[in-house]
Structures are given as C-alpha cells and as structure tokens.
C-alpha atoms as a PDB file:
ATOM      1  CA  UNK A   1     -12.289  -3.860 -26.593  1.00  0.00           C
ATOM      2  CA  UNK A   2     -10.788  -1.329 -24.414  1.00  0.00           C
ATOM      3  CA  UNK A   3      -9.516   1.758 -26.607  1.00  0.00           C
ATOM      4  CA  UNK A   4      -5.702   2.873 -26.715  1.00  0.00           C
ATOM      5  CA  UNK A   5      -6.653   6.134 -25.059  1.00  0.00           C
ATOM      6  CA  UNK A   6      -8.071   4.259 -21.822  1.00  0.00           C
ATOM      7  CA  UNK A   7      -5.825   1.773 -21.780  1.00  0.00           C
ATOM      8  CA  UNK A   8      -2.247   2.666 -23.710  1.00  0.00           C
ATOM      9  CA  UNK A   9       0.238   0.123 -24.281  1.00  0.00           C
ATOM     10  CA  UNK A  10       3.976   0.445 -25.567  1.00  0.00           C
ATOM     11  CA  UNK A  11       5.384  -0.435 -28.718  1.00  0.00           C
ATOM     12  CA  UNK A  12       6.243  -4.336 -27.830  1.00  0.00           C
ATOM     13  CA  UNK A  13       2.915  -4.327 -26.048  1.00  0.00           C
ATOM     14  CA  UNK A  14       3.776  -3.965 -22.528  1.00  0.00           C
ATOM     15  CA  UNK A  15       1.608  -2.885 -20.366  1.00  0.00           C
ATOM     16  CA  UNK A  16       2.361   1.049 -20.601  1.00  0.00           C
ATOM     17  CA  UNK A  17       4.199   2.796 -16.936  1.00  0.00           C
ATOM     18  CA  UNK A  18       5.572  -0.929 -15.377  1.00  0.00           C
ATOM     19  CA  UNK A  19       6.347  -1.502 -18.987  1.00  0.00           C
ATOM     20  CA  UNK A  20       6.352  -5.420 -18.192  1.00  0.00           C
ATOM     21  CA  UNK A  21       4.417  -8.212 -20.000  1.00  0.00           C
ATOM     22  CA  UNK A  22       2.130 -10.741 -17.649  1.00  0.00           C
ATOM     23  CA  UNK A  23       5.179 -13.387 -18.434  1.00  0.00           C
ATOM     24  CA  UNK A  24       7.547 -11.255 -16.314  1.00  0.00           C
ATOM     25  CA  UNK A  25       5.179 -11.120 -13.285  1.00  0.00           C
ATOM     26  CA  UNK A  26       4.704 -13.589 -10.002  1.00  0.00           C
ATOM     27  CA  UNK A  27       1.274 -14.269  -8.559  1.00  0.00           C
ATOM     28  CA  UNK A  28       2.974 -12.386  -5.150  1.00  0.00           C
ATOM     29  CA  UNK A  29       4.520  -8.987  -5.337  1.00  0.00           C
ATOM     30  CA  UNK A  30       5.997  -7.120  -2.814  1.00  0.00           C
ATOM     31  CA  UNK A  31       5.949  -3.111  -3.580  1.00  0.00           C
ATOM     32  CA  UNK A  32       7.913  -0.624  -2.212  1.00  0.00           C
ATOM     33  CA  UNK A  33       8.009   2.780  -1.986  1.00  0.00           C
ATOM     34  CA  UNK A  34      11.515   3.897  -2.661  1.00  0.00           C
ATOM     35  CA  UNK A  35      13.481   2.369  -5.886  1.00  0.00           C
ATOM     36  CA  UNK A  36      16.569   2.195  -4.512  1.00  0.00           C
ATOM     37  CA  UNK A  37      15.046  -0.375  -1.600  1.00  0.00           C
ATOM     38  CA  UNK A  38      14.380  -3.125  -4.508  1.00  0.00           C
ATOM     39  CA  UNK A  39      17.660  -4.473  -4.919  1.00  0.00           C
ATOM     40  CA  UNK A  40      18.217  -4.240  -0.911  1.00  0.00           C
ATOM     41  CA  UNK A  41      15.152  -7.106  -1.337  1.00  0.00           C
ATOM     42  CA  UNK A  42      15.986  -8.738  -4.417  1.00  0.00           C
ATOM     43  CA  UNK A  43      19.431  -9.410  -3.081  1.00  0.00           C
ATOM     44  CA  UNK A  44      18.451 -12.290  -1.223  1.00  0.00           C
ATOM     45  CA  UNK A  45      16.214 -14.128  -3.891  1.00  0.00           C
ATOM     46  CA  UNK A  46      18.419 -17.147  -5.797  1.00  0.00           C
ATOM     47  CA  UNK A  47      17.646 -15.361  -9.574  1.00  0.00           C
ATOM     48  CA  UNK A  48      16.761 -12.499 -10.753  1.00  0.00           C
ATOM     49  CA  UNK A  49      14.994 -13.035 -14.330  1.00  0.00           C
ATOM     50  CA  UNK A  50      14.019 -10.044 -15.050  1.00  0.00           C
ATOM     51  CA  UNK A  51      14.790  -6.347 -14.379  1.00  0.00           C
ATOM     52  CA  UNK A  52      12.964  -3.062 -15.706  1.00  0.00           C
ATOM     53  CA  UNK A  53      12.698   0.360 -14.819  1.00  0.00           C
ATOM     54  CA  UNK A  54      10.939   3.354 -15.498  1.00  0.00           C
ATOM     55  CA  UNK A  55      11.053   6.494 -14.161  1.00  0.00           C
ATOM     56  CA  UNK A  56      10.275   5.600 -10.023  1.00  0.00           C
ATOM     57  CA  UNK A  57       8.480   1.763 -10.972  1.00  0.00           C
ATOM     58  CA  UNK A  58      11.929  -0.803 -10.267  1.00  0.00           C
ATOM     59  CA  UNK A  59      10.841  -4.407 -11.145  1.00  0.00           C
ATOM     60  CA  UNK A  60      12.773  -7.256 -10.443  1.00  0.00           C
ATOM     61  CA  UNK A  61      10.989 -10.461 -10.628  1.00  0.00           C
ATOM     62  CA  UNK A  62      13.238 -13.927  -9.879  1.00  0.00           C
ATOM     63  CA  UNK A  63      12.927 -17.073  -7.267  1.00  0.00           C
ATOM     64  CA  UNK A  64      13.047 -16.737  -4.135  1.00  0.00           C
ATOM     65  CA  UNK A  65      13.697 -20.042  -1.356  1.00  0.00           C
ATOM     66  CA  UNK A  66      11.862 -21.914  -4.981  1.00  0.00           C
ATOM     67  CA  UNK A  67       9.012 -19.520  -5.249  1.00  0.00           C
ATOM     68  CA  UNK A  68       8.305 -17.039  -7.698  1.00  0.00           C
ATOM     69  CA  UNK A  69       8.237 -13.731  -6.835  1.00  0.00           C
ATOM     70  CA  UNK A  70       8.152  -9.957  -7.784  1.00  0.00           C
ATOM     71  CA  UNK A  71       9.507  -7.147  -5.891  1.00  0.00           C
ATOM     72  CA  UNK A  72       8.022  -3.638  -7.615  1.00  0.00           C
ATOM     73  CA  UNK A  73       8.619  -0.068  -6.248  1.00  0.00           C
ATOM     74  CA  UNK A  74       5.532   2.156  -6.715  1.00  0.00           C
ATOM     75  CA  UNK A  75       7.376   5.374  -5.864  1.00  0.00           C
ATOM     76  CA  UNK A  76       5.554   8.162  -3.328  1.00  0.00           C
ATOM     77  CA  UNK A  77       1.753   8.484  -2.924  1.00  0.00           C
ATOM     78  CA  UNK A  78      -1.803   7.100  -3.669  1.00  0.00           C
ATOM     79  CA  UNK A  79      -1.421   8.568  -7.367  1.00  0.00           C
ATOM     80  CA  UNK A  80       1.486   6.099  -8.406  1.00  0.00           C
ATOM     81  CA  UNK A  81      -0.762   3.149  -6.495  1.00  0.00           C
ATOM     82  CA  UNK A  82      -3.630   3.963  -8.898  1.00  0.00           C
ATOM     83  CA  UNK A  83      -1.254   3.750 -11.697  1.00  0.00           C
ATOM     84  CA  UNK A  84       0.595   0.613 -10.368  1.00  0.00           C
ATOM     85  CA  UNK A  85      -2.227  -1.616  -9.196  1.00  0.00           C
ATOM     86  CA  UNK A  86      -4.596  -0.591 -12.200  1.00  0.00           C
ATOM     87  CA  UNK A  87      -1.362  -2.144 -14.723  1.00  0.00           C
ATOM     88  CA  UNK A  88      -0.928  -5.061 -12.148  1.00  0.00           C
ATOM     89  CA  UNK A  89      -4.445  -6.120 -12.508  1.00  0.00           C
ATOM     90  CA  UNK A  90      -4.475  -5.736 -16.572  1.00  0.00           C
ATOM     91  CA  UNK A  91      -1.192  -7.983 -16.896  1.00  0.00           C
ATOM     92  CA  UNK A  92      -3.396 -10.769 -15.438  1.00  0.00           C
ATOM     93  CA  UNK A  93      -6.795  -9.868 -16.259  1.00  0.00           C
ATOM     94  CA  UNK A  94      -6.817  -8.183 -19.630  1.00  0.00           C
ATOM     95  CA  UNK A  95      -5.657  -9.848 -22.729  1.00  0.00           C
ATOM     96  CA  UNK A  96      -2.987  -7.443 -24.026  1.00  0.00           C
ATOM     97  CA  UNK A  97      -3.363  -8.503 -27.754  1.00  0.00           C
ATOM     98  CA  UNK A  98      -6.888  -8.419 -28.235  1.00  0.00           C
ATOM     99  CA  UNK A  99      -7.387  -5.638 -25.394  1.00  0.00           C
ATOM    100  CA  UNK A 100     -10.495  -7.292 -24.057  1.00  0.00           C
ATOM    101  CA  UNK A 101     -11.315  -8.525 -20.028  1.00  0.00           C
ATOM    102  CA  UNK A 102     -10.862 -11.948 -19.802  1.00  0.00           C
ATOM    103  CA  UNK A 103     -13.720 -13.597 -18.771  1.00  0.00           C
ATOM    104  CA  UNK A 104     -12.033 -16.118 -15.366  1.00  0.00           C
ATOM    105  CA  UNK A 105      -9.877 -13.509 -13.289  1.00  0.00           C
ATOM    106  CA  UNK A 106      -6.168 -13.755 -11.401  1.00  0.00           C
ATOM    107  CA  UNK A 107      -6.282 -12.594  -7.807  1.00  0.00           C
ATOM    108  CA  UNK A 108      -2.661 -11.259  -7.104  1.00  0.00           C
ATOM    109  CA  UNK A 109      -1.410 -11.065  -3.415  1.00  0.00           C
ATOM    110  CA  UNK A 110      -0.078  -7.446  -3.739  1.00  0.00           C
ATOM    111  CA  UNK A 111       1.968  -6.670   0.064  1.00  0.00           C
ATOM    112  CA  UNK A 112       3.414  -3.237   0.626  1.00  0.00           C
ATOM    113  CA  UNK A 113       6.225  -2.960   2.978  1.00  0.00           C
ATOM    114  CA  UNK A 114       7.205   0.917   4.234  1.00  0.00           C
ATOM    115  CA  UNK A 115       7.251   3.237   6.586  1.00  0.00           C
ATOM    116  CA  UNK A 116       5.457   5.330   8.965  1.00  0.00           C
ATOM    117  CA  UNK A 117       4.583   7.524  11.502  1.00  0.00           C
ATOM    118  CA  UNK A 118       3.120   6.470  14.727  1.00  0.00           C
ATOM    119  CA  UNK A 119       0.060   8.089  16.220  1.00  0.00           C
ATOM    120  CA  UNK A 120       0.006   6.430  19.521  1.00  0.00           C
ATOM    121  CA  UNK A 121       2.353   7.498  22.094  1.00  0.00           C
ATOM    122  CA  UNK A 122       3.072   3.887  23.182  1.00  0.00           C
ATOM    123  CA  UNK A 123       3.894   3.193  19.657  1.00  0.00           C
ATOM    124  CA  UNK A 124       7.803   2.539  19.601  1.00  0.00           C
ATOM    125  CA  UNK A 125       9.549   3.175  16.573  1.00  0.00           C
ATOM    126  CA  UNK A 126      11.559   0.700  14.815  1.00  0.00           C
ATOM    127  CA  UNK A 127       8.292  -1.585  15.450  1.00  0.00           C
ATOM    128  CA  UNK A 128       5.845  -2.890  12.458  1.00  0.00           C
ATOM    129  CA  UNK A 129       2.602  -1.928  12.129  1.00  0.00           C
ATOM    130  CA  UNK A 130       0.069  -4.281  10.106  1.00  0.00           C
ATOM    131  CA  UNK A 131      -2.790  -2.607   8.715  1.00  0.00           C
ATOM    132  CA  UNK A 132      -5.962  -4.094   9.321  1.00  0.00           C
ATOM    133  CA  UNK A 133      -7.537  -1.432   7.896  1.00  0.00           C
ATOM    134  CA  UNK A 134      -6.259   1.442   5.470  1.00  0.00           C
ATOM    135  CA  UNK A 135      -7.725   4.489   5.805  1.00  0.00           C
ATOM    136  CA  UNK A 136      -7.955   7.080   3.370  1.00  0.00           C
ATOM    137  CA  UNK A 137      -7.946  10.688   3.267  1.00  0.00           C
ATOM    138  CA  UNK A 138      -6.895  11.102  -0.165  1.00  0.00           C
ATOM    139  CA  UNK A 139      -9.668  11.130  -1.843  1.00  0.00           C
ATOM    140  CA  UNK A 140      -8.967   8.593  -4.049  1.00  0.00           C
ATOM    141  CA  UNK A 141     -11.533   5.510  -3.898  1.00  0.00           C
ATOM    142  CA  UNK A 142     -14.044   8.433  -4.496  1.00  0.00           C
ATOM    143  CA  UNK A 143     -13.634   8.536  -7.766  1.00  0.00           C
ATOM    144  CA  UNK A 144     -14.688   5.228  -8.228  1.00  0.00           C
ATOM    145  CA  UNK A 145     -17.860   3.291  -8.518  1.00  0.00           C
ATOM    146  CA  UNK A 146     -16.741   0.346  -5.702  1.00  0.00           C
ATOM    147  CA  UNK A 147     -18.801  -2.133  -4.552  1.00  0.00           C
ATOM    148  CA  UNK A 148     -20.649  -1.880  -1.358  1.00  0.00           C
ATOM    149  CA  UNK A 149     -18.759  -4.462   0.701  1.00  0.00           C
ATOM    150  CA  UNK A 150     -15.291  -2.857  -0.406  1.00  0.00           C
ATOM    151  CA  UNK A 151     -15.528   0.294   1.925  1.00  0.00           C
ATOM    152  CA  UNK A 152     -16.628  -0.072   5.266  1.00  0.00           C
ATOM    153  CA  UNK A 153     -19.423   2.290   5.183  1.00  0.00           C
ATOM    154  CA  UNK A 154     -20.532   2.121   9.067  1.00  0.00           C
ATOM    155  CA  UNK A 155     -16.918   2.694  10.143  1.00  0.00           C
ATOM    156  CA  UNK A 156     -16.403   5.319   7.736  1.00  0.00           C
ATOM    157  CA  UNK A 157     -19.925   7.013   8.984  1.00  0.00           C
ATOM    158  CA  UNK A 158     -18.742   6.813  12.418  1.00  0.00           C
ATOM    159  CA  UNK A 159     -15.312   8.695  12.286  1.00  0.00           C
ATOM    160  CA  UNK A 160     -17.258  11.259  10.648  1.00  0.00           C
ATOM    161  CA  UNK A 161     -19.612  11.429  13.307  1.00  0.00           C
ATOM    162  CA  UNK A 162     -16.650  11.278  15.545  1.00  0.00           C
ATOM    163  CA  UNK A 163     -14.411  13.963  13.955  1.00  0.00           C
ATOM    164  CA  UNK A 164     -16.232  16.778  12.457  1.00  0.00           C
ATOM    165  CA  UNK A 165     -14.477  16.939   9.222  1.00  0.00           C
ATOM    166  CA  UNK A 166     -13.950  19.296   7.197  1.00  0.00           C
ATOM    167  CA  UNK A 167     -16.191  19.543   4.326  1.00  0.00           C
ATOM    168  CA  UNK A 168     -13.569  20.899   2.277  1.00  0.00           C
ATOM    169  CA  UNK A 169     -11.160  17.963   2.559  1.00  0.00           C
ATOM    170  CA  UNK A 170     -12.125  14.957   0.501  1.00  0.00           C
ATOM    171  CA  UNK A 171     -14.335  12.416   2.384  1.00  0.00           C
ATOM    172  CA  UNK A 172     -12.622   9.622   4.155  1.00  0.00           C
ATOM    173  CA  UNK A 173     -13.316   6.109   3.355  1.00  0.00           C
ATOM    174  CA  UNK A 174     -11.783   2.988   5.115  1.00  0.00           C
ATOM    175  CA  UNK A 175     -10.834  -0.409   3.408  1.00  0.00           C
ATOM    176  CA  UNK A 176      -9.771  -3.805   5.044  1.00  0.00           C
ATOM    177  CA  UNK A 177      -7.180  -5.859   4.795  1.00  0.00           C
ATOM    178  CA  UNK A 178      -6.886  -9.212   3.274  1.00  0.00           C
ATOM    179  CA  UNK A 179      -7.453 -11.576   6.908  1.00  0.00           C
ATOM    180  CA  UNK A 180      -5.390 -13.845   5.120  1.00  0.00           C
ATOM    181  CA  UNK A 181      -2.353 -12.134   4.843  1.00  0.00           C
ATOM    182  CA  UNK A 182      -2.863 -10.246   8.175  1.00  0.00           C
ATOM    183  CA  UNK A 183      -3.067 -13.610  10.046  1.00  0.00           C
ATOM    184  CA  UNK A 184       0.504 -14.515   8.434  1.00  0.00           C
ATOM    185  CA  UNK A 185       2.831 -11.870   7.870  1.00  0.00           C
ATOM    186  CA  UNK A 186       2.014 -10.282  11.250  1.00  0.00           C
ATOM    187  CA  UNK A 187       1.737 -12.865  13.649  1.00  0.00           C
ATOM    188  CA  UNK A 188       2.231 -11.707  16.805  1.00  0.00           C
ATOM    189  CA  UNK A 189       5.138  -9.178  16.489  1.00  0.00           C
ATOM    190  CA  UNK A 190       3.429  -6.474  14.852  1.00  0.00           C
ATOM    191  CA  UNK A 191       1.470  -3.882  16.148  1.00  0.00           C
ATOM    192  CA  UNK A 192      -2.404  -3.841  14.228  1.00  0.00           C
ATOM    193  CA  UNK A 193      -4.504  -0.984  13.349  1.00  0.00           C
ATOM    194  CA  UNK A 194      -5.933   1.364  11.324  1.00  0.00           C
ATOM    195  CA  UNK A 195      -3.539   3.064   8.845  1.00  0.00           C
ATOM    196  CA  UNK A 196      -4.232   6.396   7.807  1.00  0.00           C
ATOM    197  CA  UNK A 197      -3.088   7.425   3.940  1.00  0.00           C
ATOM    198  CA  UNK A 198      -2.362  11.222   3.618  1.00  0.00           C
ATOM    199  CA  UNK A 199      -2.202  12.372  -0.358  1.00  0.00           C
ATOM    200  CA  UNK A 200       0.955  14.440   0.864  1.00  0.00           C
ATOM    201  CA  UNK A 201       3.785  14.591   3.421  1.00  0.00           C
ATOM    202  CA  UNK A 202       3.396  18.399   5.124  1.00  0.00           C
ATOM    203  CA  UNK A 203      -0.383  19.485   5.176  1.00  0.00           C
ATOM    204  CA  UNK A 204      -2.206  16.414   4.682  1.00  0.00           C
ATOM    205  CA  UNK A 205      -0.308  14.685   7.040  1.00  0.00           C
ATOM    206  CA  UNK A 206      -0.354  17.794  10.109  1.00  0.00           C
ATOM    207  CA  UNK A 207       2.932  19.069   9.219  1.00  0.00           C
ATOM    208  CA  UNK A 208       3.993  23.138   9.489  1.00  0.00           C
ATOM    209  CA  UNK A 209       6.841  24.479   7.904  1.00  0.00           C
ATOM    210  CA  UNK A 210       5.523  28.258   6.494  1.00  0.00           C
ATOM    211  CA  UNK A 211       1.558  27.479   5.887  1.00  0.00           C
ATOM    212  CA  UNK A 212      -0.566  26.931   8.244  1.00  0.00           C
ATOM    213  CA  UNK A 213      -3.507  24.227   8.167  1.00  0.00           C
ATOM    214  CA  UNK A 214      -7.030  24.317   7.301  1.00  0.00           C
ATOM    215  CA  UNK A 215      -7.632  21.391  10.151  1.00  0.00           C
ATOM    216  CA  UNK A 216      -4.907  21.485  12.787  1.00  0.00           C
ATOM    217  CA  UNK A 217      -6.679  18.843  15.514  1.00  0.00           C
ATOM    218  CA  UNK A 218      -6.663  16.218  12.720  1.00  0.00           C
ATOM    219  CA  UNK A 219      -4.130  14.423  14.715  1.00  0.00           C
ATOM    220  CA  UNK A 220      -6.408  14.814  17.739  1.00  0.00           C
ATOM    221  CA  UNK A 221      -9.311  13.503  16.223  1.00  0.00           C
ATOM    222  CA  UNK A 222      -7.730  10.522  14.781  1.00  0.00           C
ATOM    223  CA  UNK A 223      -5.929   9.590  17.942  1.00  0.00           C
ATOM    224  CA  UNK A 224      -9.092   9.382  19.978  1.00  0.00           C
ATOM    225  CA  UNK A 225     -11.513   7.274  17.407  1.00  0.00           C
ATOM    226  CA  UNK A 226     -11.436   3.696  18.246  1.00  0.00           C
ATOM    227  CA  UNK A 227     -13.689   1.107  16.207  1.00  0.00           C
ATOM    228  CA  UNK A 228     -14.162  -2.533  17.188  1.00  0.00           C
ATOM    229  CA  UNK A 229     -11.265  -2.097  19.216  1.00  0.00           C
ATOM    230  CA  UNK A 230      -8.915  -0.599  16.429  1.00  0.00           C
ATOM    231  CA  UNK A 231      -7.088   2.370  16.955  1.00  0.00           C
ATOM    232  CA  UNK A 232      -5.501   4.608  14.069  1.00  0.00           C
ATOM    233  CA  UNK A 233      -1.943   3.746  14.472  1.00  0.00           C
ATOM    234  CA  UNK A 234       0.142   5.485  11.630  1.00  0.00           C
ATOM    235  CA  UNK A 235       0.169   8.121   8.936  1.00  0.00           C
ATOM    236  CA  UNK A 236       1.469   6.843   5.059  1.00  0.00           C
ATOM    237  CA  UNK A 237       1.096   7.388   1.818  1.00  0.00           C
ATOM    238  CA  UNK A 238       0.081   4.433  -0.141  1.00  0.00           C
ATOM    239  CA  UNK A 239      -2.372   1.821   1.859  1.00  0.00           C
ATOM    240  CA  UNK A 240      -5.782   2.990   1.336  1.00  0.00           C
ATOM    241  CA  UNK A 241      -5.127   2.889  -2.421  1.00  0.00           C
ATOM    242  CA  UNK A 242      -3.800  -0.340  -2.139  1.00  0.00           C
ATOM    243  CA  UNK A 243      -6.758  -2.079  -0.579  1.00  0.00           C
ATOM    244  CA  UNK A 244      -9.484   0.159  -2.392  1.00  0.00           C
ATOM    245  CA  UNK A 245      -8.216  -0.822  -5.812  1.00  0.00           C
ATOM    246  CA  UNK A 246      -6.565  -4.349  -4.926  1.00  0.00           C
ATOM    247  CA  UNK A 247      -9.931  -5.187  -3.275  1.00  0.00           C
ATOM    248  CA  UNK A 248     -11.988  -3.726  -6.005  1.00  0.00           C
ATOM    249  CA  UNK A 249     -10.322  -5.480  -8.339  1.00  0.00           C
ATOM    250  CA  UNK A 250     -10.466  -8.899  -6.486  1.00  0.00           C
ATOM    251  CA  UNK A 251      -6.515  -8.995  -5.222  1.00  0.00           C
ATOM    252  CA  UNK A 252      -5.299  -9.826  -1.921  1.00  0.00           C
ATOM    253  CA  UNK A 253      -3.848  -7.224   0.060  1.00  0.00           C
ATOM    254  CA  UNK A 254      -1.854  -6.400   2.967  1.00  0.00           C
ATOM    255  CA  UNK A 255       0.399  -3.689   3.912  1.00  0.00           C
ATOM    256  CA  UNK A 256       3.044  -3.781   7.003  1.00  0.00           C
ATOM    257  CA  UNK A 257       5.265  -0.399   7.650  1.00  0.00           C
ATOM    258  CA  UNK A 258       7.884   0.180  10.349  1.00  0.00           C
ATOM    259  CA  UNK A 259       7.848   3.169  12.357  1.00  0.00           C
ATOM    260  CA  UNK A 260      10.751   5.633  11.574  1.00  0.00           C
ATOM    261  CA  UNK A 261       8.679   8.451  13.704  1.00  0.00           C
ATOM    262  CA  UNK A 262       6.568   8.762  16.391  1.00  0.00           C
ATOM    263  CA  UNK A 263       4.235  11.779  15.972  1.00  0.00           C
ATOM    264  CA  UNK A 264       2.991  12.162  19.401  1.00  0.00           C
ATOM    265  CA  UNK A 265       6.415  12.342  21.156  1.00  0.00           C
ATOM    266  CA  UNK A 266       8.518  13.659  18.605  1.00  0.00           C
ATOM    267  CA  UNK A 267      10.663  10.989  18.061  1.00  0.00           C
ATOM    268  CA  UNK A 268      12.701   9.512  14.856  1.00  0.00           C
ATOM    269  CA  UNK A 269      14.426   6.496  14.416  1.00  0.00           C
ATOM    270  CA  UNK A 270      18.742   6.927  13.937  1.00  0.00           C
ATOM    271  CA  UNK A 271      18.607   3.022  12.797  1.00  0.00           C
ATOM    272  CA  UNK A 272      15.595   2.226  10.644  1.00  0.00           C
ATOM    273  CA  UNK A 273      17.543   1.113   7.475  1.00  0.00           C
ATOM    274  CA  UNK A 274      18.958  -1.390   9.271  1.00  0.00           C
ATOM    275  CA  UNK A 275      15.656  -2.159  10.913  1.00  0.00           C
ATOM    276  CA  UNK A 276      14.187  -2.841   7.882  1.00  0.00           C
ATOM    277  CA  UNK A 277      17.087  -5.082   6.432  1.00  0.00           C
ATOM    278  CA  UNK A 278      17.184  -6.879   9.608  1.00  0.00           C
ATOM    279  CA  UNK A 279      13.837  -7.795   8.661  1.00  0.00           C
ATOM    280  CA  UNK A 280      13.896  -8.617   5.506  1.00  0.00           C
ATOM    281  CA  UNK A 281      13.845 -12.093   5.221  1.00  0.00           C
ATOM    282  CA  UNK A 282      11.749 -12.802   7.481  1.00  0.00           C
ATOM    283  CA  UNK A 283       9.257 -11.007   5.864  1.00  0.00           C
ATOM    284  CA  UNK A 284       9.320 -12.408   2.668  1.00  0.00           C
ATOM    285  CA  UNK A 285       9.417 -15.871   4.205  1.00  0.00           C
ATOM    286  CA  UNK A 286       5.814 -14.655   5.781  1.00  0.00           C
ATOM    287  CA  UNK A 287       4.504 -12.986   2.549  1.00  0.00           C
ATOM    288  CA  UNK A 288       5.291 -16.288   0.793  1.00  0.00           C
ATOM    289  CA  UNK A 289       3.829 -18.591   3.568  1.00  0.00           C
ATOM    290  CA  UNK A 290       7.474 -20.269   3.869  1.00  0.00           C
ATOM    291  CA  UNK A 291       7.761 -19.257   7.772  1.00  0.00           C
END
C-alpha cells in the first residue's frame, strides 16, 4: 500500500492536484498549457460531462464526434507535467481505495498541443512541429530510475560529445515519441524533429533581459547537431517530461506545437490564436484516429 504522504488523496478520494476520480477520465487526453485554451477545445465536443478546476489543471472530459475524450491543461513547465502525468497514471493504474498498483496496467494516449519557438531559420511560424523526439534540459527524468530503452542513451551521448555542455547545467536526456501517434496526427503537414524542453522561459531558453547567461552558444550548439537525420527544431516547456514519464509509465505519447516565434530570425506570429483554432478540429479528429 502506498502511504498518504507519497501518494495524498482528497477528502472524496480524488486523486489529489487534478482532483478527478478514474470515472471522469477518457483513455485519450489532450493537455494544454494555458487554462483558458480548454474551453476554446471543448467547445466543439457534443457534451461536456464533467468540469473541474484547480488552481492552473482545467478538466473537461465529454464526447467528442462519439468518442470519449478529455481535454486537461497542465499549466507552464516540466514541474506541473510531473505532477499531471504522475495523477494521470494513478487514476488508471492505482486502486484509489485500497491504494495499491494494480496488477494489469491502462496505457493512456496523453497528446500535448502548444507552442513554440523555432530554431531553424527555414522554420515558418504559424507551422506545427511534431516531436519525434523531446529533448530535455530540465533535468527532470534524472531524478528517476527509467528503464534503459526509455532514454536514448547513444543520442543523448552524442549531443554531448557534440556540444560541450556545461557541467553545471543538468544533463540532457532525449525521449521518443510514440510512432503511433507521430504517424497520425502529423501526417504530412507538420514539420518533425527534435523538441527541446527548457525548465524556464528567459535563461534556460537563451533569453537576456538584465542577467547574462552561463552558456550563451546554446542556441548554436543545438542548431548544428543533427541525429539520424533529425534536427532540433523548437524550444518548449513541457515535452521531455511528457515522454520521460508517459513512456516510463507505459502511456502513449505525442506532442505537436505551432510556432508563434522564430528564434533565428526574430520573428513572432500577429495571428497564432487563430492559427491554432483554425486547427483545432482537425487535430482532434487526428488524435482520435477519426481523420
């Protein structure tokens, strides 16, 4: 049995940040970063049966064109993905009365759709970007005991041959995507590549306002490595997390952003709300497998 202090729940036994029980969750959810883009997405599903919100975690789970479905914000960074995808995985896979694992496993498809910035000139924003690969720099996978076919330990050792990092900054690691997924939500209108996940928005991602940074060619370095004939495309916040704990925990993952700036040329996007709305049905149609 799992104790209260590892695993707390609330007082009607929901599961305790998403505050949800596994009745009030589909077997596909779609997160988001910003709360206020749910109901821009849950708009066009036929029901809504439930809603529930706490602090930056908007649920709404309904039907969508006669499929189940949950749409889920996660709020900024890879700390709210290890809260949201660790709670994900215990509404299926843990028993929340008797707190124990149960012993045949749910594998969720968990898709994040955001936004980026690009890190290839030729990179247009208001584009998509699937991520083959998310690639961390926040440090976060570290801190757990993954199995050796999660990470991709030969790509990770050659960026850092590659790149001279920093042994100050936490050590990259580099997870792929569900093929699955990849093969049909992207098609062949999105941009593929490596997706790099920054723990912040200024410094870990080569931004200068008033401090300067401990590794100013990171951009540089991450421009120029190419592996099996995958460039890193964009900067985020959330994907690495994603596919190191989804795939950890046996979930399917996938992640497809849309470029709202290009980093190389200084460009950002007047439109990309729209953009993104424009899209939305087809891609839920895609992450559903109804298109």
């Amino acid at each position: 049995m799992i104790q209260a202090s590892e695993f707390p729940q609330n007082a009607d036994g929901s599961v305790y940040h998403l505050h949800l029980h596994p009745e009030q969750l589909a077997g596909t959810v779609i997160l988001l970063g910003d709360p206020g883009r749910v109901p821009i997405f849950s708009k066009y599903m036929e029901r809504i049966d439930h809603k529930q919100m706490n602090r930056e975690i908007v649920t709404h789970t309904g039907i969508y064109k006669g499929k189940p479905l949950t749409i889920m914000s996660t709020g900024m960074g890879t700390d709210n993905l290890d809260i949201v995808v660790n709670e994900l995985d215990a509404l299926v896979n843990i028993d929340l009365k008797t707190r124990e694992i149960k012993s045949e496993k749910t594998s969720l498809n968990l898709v994040r759709i955001g936004t980026c910035g690009s890190l290839q000139e030729d990179i247009e924003v208001n584009k998509f970007i699937a991520s083959a690969y998310g690639f961390g720099i926040d440090g976060l996978m570290n801190f757990y005991n993954v199995e050796p076919d999660v990470c991709d330990r030969a790509m990770e050792n050659a960026f850092m041959d590659h790149s001279n990092w920093l042994k100050t900054l936490p050590r990259p690691y580099f997870v792929k995507a569900s093929d699955k997924l990849i093969e049909r939500i992207a098609k062949n209108d999105m941009y593929r590549g490596i997706t790099a996940t920054a723990q912040g928005f200024y410094g870990p991602q080569g931004r200068v306002l008033r401090l300067p940074l401990a590794f100013p060619q990171m951009h540089d370095v991450m421009k120029s490595f190419e592996y099996n004939d995958l460039k890193i495309t964009n900067l985020e916040m959330e994907t690495s997390a994603l596919y190191g704990l989804g795939q950890s925990l046996g979930h399917k993952t996938m992640t497809a952003c849309l470029v709202v700036a290009n980093r190389v040329t200084g460009k950002f996007s007047e439109n990309y709300k729209q953009t993104m709305e424009d899209s939305i049905e087809t891609l839920i149609d895609r992450i559903l497998n109804i298109a």
